[in-house]
Protein backbone atom coordinates (compact mmCIF):
# COMPACT_ATOMS: atom_id res chain seq x y z
CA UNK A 1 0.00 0.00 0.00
CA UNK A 2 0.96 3.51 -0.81
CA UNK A 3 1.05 6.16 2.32
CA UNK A 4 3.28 8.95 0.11
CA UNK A 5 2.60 12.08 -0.41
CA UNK A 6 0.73 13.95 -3.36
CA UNK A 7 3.07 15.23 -6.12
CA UNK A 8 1.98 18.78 -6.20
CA UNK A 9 2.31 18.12 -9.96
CA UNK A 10 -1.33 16.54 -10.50
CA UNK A 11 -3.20 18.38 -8.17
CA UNK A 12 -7.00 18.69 -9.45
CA UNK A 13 -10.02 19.59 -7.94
CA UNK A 14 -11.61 16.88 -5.64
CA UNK A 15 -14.68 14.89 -6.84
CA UNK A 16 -17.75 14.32 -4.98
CA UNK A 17 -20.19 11.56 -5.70
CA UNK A 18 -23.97 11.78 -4.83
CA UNK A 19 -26.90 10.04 -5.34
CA UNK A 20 -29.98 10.94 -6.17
CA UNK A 21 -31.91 7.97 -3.50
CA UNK A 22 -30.03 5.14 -0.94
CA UNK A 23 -28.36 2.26 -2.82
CA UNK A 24 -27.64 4.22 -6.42
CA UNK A 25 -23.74 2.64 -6.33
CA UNK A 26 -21.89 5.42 -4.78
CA UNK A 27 -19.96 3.38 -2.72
CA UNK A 28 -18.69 1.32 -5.39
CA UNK A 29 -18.17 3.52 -8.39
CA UNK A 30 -16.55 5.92 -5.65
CA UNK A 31 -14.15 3.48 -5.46
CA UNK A 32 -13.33 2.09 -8.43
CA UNK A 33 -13.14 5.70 -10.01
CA UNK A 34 -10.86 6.28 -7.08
CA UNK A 35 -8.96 3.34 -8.79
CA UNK A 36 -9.18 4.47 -12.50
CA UNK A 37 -8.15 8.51 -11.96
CA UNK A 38 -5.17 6.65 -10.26
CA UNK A 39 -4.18 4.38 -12.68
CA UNK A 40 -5.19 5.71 -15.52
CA UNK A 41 -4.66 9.31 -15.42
CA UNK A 42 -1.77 9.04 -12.27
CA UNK A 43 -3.80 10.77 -9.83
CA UNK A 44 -2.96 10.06 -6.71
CA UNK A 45 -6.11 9.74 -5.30
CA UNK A 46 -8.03 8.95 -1.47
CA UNK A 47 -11.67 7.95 -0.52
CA UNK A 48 -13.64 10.22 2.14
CA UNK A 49 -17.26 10.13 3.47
CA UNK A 50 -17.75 12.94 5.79
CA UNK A 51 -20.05 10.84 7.76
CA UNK A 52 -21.51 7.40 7.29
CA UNK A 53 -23.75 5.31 9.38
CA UNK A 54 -22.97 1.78 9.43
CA UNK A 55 -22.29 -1.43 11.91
CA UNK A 56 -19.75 -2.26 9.37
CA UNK A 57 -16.31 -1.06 10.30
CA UNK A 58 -12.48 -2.48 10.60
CA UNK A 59 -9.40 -1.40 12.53
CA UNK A 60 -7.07 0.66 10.88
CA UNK A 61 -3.55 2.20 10.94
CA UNK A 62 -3.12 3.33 14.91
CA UNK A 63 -5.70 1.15 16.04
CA UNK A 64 -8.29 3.32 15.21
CA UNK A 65 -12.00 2.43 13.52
CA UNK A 66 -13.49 3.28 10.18
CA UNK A 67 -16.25 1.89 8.04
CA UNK A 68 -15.55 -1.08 5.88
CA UNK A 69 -16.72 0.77 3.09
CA UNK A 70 -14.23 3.76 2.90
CA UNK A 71 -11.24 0.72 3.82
CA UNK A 72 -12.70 -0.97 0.88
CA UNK A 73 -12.10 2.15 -1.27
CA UNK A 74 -9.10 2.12 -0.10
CA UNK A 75 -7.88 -1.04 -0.77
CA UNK A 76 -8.89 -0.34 -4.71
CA UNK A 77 -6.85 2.95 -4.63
CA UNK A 78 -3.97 1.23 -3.22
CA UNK A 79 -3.55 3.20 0.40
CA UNK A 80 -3.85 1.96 4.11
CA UNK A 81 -7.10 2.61 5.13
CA UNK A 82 -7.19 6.11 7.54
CA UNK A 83 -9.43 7.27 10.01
CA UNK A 84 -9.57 10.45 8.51
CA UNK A 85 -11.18 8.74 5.94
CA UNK A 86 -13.94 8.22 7.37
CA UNK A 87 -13.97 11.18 10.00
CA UNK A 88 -17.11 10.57 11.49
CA UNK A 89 -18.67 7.16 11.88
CA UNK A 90 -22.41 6.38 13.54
CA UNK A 91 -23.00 3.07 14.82
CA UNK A 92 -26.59 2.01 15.68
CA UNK A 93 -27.40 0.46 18.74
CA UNK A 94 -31.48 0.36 18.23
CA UNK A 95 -33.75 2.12 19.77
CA UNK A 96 -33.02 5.61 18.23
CA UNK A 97 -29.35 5.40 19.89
CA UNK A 98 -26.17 5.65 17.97
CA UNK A 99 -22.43 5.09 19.15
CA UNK A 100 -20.27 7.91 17.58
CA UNK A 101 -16.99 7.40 16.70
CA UNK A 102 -15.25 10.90 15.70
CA UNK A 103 -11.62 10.34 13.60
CA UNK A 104 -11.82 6.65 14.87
CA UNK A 105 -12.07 7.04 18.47
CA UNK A 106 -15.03 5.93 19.78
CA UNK A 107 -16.61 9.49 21.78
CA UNK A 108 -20.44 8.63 23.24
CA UNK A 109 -23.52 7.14 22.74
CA UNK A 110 -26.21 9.13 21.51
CA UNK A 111 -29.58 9.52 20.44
CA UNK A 112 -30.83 10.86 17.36
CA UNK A 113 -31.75 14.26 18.37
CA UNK A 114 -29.02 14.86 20.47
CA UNK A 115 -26.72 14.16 17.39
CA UNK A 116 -28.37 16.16 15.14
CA UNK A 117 -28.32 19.32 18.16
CA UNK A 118 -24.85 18.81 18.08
CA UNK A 119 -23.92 18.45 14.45
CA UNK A 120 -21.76 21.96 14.50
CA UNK A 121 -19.45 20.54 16.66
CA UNK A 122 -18.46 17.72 14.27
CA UNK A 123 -17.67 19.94 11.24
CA UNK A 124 -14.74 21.08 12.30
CA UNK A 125 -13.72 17.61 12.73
CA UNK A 126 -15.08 16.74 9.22
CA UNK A 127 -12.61 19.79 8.03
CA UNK A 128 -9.98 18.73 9.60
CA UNK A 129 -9.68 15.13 8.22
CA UNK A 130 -10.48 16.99 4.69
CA UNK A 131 -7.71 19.18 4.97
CA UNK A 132 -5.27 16.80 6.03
CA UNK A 133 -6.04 14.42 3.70
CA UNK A 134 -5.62 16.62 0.88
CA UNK A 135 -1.95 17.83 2.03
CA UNK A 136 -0.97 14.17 0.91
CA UNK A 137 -3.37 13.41 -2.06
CA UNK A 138 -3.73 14.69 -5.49
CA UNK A 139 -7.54 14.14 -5.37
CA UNK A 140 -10.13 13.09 -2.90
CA UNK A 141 -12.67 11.13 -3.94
CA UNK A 142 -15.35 11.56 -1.79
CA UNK A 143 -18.62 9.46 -1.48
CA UNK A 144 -22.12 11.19 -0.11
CA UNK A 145 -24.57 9.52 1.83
CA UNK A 146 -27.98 8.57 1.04
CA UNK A 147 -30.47 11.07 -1.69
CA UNK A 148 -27.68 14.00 -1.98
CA UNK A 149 -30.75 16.46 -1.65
CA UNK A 150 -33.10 16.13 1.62
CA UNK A 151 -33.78 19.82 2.36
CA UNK A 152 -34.59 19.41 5.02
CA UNK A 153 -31.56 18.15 6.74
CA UNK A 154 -29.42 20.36 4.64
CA UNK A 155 -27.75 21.99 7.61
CA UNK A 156 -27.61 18.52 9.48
CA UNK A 157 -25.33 16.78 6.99
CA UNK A 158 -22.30 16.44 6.76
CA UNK A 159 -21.79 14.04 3.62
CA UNK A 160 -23.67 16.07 1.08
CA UNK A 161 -24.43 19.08 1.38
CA UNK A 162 -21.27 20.43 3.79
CA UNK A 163 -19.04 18.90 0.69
CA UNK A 164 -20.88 20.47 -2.10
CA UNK A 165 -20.64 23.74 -0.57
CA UNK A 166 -16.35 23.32 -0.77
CA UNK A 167 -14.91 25.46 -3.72
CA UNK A 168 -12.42 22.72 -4.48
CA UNK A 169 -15.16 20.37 -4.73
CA UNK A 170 -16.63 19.25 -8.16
CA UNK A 171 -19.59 17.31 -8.44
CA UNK A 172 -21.05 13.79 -9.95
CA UNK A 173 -24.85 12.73 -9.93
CA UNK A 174 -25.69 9.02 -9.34
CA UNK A 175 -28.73 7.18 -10.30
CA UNK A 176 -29.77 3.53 -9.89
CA UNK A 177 -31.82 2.93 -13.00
CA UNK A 178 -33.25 -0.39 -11.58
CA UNK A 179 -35.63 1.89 -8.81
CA UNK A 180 -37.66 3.26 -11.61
CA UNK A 181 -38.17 7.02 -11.96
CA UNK A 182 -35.08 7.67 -13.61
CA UNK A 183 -35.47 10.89 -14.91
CA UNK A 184 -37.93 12.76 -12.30
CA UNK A 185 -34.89 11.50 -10.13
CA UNK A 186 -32.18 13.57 -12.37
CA UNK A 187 -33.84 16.35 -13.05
CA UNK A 188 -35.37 17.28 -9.52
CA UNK A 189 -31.68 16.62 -7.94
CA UNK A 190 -30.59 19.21 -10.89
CA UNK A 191 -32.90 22.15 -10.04
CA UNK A 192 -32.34 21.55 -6.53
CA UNK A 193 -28.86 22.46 -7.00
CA UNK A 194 -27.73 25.89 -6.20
CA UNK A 195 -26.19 28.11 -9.70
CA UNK A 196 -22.68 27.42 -7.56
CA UNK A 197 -22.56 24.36 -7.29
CA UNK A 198 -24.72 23.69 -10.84
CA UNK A 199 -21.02 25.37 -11.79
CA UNK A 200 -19.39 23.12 -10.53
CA UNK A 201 -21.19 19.72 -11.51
CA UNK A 202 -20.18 17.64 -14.16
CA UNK A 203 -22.44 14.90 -15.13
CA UNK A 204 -24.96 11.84 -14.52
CA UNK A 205 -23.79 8.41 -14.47
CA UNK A 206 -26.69 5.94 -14.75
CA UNK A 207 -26.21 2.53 -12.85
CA UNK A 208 -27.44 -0.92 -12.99
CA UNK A 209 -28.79 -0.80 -16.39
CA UNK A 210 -30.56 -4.64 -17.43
CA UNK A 211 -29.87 -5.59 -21.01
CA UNK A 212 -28.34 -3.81 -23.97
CA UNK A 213 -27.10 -0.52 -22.66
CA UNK A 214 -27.79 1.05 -26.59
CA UNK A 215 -32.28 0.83 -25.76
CA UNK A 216 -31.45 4.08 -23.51
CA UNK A 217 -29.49 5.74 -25.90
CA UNK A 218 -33.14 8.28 -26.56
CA UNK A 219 -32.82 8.59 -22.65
CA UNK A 220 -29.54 10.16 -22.87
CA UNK A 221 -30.35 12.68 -25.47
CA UNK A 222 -33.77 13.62 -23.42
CA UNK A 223 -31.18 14.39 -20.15
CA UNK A 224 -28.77 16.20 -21.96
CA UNK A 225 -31.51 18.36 -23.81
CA UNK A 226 -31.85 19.52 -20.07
CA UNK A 227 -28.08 20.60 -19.93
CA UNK A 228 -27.05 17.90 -18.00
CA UNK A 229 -24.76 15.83 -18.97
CA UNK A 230 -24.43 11.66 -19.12
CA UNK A 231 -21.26 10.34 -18.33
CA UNK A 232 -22.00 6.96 -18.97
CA UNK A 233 -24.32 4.30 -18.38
CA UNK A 234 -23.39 1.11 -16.26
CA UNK A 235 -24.88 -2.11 -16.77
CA UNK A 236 -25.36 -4.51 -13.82
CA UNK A 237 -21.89 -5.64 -12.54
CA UNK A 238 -20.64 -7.44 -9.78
CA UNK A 239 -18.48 -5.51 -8.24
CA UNK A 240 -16.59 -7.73 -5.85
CA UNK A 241 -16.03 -4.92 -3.14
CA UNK A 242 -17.25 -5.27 0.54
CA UNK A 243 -21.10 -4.67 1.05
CA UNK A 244 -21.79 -3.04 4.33
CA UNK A 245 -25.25 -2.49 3.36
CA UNK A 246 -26.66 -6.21 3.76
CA UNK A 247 -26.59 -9.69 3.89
CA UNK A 248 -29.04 -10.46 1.06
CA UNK A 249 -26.50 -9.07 -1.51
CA UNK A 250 -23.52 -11.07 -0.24
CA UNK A 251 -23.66 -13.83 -3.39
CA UNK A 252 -21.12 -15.81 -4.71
CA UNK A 253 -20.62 -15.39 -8.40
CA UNK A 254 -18.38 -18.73 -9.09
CA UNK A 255 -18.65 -22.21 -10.03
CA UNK A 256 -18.92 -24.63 -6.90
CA UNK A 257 -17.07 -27.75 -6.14
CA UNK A 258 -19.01 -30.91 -6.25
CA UNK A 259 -17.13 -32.14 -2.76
CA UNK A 260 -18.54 -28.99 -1.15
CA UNK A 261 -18.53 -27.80 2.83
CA UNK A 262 -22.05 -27.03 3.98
CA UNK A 263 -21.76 -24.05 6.35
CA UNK A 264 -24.76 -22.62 8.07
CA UNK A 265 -24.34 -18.91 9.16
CA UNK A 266 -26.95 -17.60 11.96
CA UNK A 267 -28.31 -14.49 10.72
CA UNK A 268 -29.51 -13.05 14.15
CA UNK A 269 -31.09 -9.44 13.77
CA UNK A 270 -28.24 -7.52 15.07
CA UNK A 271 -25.33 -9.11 13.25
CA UNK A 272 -22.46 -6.80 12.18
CA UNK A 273 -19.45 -7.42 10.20
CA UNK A 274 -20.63 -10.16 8.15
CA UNK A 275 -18.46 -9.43 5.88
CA UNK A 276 -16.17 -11.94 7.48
CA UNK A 277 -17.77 -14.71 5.56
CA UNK A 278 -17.33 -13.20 2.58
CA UNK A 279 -14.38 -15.16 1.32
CA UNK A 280 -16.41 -18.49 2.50
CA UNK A 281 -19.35 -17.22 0.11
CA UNK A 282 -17.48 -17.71 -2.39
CA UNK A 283 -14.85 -20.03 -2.16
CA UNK A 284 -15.47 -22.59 -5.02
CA UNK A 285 -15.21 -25.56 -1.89
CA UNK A 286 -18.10 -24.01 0.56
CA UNK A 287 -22.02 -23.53 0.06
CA UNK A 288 -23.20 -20.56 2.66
CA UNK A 289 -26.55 -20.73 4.16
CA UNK A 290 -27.83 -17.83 5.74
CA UNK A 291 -30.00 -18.87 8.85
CA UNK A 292 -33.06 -16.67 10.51
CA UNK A 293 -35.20 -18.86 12.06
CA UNK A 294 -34.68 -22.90 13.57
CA UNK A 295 -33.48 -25.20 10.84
CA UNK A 296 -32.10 -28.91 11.04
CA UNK A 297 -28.42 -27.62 11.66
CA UNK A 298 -26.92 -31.36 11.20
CA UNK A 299 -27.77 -30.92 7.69
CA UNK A 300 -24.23 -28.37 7.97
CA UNK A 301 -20.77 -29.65 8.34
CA UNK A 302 -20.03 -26.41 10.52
CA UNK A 303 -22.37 -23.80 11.67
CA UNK A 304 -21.14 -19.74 12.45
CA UNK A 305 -22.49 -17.50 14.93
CA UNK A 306 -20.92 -13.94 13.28
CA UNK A 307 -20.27 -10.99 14.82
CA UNK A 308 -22.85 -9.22 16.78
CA UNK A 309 -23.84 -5.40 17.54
CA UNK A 310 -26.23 -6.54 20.47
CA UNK A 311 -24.46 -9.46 21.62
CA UNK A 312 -26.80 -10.11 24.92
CA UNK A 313 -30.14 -9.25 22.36
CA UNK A 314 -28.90 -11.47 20.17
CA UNK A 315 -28.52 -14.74 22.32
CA UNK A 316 -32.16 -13.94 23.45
CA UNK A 317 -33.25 -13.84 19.82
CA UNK A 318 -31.52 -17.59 19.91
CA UNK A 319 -33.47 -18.66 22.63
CA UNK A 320 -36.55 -17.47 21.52
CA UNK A 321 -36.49 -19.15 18.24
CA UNK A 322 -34.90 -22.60 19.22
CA UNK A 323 -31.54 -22.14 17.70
CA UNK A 324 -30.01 -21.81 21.19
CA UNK A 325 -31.09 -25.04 21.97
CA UNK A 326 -29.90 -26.34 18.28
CA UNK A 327 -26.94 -25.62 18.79
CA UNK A 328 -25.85 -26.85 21.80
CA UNK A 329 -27.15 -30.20 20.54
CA UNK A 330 -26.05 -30.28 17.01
CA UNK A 331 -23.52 -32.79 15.22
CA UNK A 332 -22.00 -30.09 13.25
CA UNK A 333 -18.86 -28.02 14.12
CA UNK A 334 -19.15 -24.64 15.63
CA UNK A 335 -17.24 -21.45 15.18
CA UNK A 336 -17.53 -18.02 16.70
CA UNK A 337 -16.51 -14.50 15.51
CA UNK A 338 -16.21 -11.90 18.27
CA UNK A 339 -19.46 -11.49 19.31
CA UNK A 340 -20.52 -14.89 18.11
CA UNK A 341 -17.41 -15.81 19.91
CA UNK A 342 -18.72 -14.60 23.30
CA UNK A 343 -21.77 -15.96 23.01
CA UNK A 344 -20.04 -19.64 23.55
CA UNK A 345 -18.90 -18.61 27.24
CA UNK A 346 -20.87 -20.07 30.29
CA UNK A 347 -22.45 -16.29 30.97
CA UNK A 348 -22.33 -12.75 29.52
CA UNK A 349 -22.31 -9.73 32.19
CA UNK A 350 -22.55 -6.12 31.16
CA UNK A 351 -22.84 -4.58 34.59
CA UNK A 352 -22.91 -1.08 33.40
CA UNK A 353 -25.14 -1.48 30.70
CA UNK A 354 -21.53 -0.30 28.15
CA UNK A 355 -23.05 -2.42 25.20
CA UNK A 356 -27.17 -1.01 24.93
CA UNK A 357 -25.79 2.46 26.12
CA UNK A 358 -29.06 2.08 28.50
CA UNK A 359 -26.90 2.40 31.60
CA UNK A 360 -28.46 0.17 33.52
CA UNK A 361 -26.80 -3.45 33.85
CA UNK A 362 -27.77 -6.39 32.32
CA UNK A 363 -26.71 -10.35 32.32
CA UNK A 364 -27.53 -13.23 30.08
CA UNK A 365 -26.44 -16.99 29.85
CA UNK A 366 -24.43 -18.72 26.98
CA UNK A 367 -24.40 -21.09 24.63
CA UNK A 368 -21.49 -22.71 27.90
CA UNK A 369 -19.24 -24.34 25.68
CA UNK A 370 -16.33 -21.94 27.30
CA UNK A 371 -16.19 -22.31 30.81
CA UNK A 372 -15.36 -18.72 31.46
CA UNK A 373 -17.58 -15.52 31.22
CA UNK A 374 -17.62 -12.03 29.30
CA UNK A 375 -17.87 -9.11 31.19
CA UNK A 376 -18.64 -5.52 28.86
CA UNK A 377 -16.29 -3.00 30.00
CA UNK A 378 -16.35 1.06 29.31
CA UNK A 379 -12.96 1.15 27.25
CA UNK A 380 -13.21 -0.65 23.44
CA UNK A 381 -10.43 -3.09 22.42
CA UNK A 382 -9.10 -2.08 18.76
CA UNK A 383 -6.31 -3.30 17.79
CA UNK A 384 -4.83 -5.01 14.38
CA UNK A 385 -1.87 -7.36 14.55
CA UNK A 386 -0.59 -10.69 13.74
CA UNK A 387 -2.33 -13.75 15.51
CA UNK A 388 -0.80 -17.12 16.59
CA UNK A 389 -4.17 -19.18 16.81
CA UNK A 390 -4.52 -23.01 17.21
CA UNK A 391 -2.36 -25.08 15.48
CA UNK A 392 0.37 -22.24 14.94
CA UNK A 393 -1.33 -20.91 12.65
CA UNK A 394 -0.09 -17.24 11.72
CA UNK A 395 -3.09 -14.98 10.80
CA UNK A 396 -3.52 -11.35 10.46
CA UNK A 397 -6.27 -9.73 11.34
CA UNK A 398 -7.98 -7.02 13.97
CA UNK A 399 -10.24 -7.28 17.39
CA UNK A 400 -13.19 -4.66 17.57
CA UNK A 401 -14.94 -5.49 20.92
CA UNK A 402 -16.05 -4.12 24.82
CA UNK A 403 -16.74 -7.68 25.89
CA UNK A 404 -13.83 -9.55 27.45
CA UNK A 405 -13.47 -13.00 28.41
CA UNK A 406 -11.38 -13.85 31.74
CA UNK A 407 -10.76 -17.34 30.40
CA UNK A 408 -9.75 -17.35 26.81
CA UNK A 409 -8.93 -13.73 25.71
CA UNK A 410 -8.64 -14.55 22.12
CA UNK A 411 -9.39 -18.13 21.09
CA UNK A 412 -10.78 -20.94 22.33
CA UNK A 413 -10.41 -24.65 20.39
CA UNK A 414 -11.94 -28.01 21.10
CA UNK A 415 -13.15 -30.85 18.87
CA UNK A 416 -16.31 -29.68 18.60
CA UNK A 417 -16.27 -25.75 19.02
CA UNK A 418 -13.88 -23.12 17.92
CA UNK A 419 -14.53 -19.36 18.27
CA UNK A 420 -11.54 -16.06 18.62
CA UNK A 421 -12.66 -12.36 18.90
CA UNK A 422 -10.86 -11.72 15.82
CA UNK A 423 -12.12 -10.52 12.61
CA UNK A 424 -10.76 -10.89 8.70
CA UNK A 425 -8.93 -14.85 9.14
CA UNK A 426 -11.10 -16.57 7.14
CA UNK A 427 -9.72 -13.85 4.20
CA UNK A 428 -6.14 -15.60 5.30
CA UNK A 429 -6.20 -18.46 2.69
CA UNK A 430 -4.21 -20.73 5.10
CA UNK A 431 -6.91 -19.93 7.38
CA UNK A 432 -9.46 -20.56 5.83
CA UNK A 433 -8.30 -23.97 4.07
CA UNK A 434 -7.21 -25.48 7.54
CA UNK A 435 -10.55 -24.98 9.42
CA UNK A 436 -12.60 -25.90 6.08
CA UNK A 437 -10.31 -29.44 6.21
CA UNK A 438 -10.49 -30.05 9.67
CA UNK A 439 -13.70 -32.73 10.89
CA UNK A 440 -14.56 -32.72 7.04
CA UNK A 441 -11.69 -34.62 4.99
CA UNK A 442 -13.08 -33.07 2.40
CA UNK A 443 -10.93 -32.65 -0.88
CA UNK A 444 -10.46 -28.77 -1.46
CA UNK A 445 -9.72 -27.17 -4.85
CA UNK A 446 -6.85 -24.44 -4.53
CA UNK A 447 -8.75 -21.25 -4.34
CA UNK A 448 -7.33 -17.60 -3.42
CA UNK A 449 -9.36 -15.33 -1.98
CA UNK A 450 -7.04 -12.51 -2.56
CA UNK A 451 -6.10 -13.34 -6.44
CA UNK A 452 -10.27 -14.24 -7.45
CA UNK A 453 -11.52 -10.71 -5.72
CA UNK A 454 -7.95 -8.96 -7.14
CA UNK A 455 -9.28 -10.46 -11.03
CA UNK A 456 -12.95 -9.53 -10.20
CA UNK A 457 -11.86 -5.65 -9.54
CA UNK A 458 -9.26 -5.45 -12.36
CA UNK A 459 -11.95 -6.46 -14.56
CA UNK A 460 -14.71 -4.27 -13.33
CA UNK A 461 -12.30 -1.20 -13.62
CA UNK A 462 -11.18 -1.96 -17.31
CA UNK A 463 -14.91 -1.96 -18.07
CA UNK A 464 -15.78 1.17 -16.12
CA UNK A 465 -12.43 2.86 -18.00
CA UNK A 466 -14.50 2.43 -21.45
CA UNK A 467 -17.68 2.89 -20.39
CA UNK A 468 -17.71 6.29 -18.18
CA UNK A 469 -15.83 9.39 -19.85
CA UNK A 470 -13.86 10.76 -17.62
CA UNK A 471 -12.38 13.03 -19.73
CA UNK A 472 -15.41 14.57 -19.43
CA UNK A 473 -15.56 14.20 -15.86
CA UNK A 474 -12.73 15.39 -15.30
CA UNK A 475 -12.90 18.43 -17.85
C-alpha cells in the first residue's frame, strides 16, 4: 500500500459523488473511479465520506476504527485505510441510539436528536480530516450519503451538502436505473442544485442498467436536452467490493465444487461485520446458508455465529427461536466470531449497561461451551496485529470489541467448538483452508481469496475505463 505524499504536480479539484436515493452505487463507483483517476490518469487519489452510518467497520492504521466501506475504497486505490477517511462514523445500537466514533475514536452514545443538536461541533472535525487528507493526495474522492438532496436536513449533513458547498469540490450525480423514476430523479436533484454548485457539476452516471445498454441511448439525449450531462451508463456488474449495506447481496458469483462444505451462518437481527464470511461465500469448496429462524443444523458440516452489535439481544433472539437449543445439541462443528465468539462462554455480564448504552446493567447466559464468562467494559479493544491461533497458525487480522473474556482472551479450540474475537482470518487463505479441512476430509480445490476478488476488480475497472468518460468528468 501507498502512504506517500501527493506530487503537487497533478493536483485537481476533488470529486464528490452523490446520489440521487439510498443504494444508487456510490460506494462502489466511488471506489473504483478512485482506482481508475489513479491508474489511468496518475492521480494520486483517497476515498472520504464525511459521515456514514454503518455497523460495518475495521481497525485501521493506529488502532483506530473506520467503516468497511471507505477501507474498501481504499484497498482499490492502493492506500492503508485512515481514520480520517472516514472522520465521522455512527453506529446504531437500536432504539433511536447511535455510538459515535469521531476520527476513529469511539466518543459517546447518543440519540438521534441529540446528534443532530450537536452536528456543528463535528464539522470542524469533518474539516480537519479533509484538509489533512488533501496535504498528501492529489484528489479526494469523496462518497455522499444517502439522496444528496433532503432539504430538510441540509444543515444537518455532513456528507452532502457540507461537501458540495467546498470550492475545491466538483460534483457527480448518481442514479440507480433499476428503482424506476429515472429521470424525475435527475432532473429534480438538478434544479435543486444551487447556480454554484450547478457550476461546478459535471455529469450523470446511470447505474445498474438490465440488457443492452444502446435501448437508452433516446434517454440520454432527453437528459442532456436539459443541460445535463451523461457520463455513462453502467450495466449490472458485480463488483466484488465489501457490502456493508446487507446480507441479502452477499452472493457468490463462481462455479462450486461438487465435494462442497455445507456451512450454516446464523443471521440473528443484530449481526455486524458479516463481511467476514465473505471469502467463504465464495470459495469454489463451501455452500453458505444464511439462517433466521430454527433449521435442522446437522444438515451443515459447521455452523457460524458472526459478529454481533447486540451481543446479549442477540442470544435472546436464539433462545426465543430454538436455535439456542440447536446448537448446543447439534452434530455439526461450531465457530464463533467476536461477538458470536462470546456468546459460547458459560455467561455474559454487562454490569454497566456499556453495550445497549441504557446504563443500567444487564446479564444473560451462553451457549457454555467456554467455561469462562464475558464481562462488557467502558474502554473498546481495537487493535490489528498478527495472531498465533490453534495449530500455529499465523493470521492477520484485527479485534473490535467491549466484551472480554477472563478465560480465553482470544481463542478458544476443542473438537467440537472453535470461536476467537478476531475478525478478517477466514480472508487468510491458510486460514481458511485449515478450518474448512479439519472434521470434514473433504478434498479442497486451490482457491485464493485474494487473487479471485484482485481479477474480479481489475476487470470491473477496465470496463468502467470504457464505459464512463472521464475526460469529461474530469474536464
Amino acid at each position: 500500500m501507498e502512504g506517500i505524499k501527493g506530487s503537487g504536480m497533478n493536483k485537481r479539484k476533488n470529486l464528490l459523488f452523490i446520489g440521487t436515493t439510498s443504494n444508487a452505487g456510490k460506494t462502489f463507483i466511488t471506489g473504483f473511479a478512485g482506482k481508475i483517476l489513479k491508474e489511468k490518469f496518475g492521480i494520486k487519489t483517497c476515498p472520504f465520506k464525511g459521515q456514514n452510518m454503518s455497523n460495518y467497520a475495521i481497525v485501521c492504521e493506529y488502532d483506530k476504527e473506520i467503516s468497511i466501506a471507505q477501507a474498501s475504497q481504499a484497498h482499490l486505490m492502493n492506500v492503508e485505510p485512515k481514520a480520517d477517511m472516514n472522520p465521522v462514523l455512527l453506529k446504531p445500537l437500536g432504539e433511536g441510539r447511535s455510538q459515535v466514533v469521531v476520527r476513529g475514536v469511539p466518543k459517546k452514545i447518543t440519540s438521534a436528536r441529540t446528534y443532530y443538536q450537536e452536528i456543528d461541533d463535528l464539522k470542524p472535525e469533518v474539516d480537519a480530516a479533509y484538509e489533512k487528507l488533501k496535504q498528501d493526495y492529489d484528489m479526494l474522492v469523496i462518497e455522499g450519503a444517502g439522496s444528496g438532496f433532503e432539504l430538510n436536513l441540509k444543515n444537518r449533513d455532513l456528507a452532502n451538502q457540507h461537501m458540495m458547498e467546498k470550492e475545491d469540490v466538483n460534483i457527480v450525480l448518481i442514479t440507480n436505473i433499476e428503482d424506476g423514476g429515472v429521470f424525475a430523479s435527475i432532473l429534480g436533484s438538478y434544479q435543486l442544485m444551487s447556480d454554484d454548485i450547478k457550476s461546478r457539476f459535471k455529469g450523470v452516471i446511470i447505474n445498474n442498467f438490465r440488457g443492452d445498454v444502446t435501448l437508452f441511448d433516446e434517454g440520454i439525449e432527453i437528459i442532456e436536452k436539459w443541460g445535463i450531462p451523461v457520463l455513462g451508463v453502467i450495466p449490472n456488474i458485480n463488483y466484488g467490493i465489501d457490502s456493508e449495506d446487507s446480507l441479502a447481496i452477499m452472493q457468490s458469483y463462481g462455479e462450486k465444487n461438487q465435494n462442497i462444505v455445507q456451512i450454516g451462518v446464523i443471521k440473528y437481527p443484530r449481526a455486524s461485520n458479516i463481511n467476514d464470511i465473505e471469502p467463504l461465500v465464495h470459495d469454489p469448496n463451501v455452500q453458505v446458508s444464511f439462517i433466521n429462524q430454527r433449521t435442522n443444523l446437522d444438515m451443515f458440516d459447521k455452523v457460524i455465529l458472526p459478529g454481533s452489535r447486540a451481543v446479549i439481544d442477540d442470544l435472546r433472539w436464539l433462545k426465543k427461536t430454538g436455535i439456542y437449543e440447536d446448537l448446543k445439541n447439534t452434530r455439526a462443528q461450531v465457530y464463533g466470531i467476536c461477538g458470536g465468539y462470546q456468546m459460547l462462554h458459560k455467561q455474559i455480564n454487562d454490569p454497566l449497561g456499556t453495550e445497549s448504552g441504557a446504563g443500567s446493567s444487564d446479564s444473560e447466559t451462553g451457549l457454555g461451551f467456554i467455561s469462562g464468562n464475558i464481562e462488557f467494559k467502558v474502554e473498546k479493544v481495537l487493535k490489528r496485529q498478527d495472531y498465533n491461533l490453534y495449530e500455529g497458525i499465523n493470521v492477520h487480522g484485527f479485534e473490535m470489541h467491549t466484551g472480554v473474556s477472563d478465560s480465553h482472551p482470544v481463542f478458544f479450540e476443542s473438537p467440537k467448538v472453535k470461536g476467537s474475537m478476531v475478525h478478517e482470518i477466514f480472508h487468510d487463505d491458510n486460514f481458511r483452508n485449515w478450518w474448512l479441512s479439519s472434521g470434514t476430509e473433504k478434498n479442497l480445490q486451490q482457491w485464493s481469496f485474494r487473487n479471485w476478488k484482485k481479477g474480479i476488480q481489475d476487470n470491473v475497472a477496465a470496463q468502467l475505463a470504457e464505459i464512463i468518460d472521464w475526460e469529461r468528468m474530469l474536464g
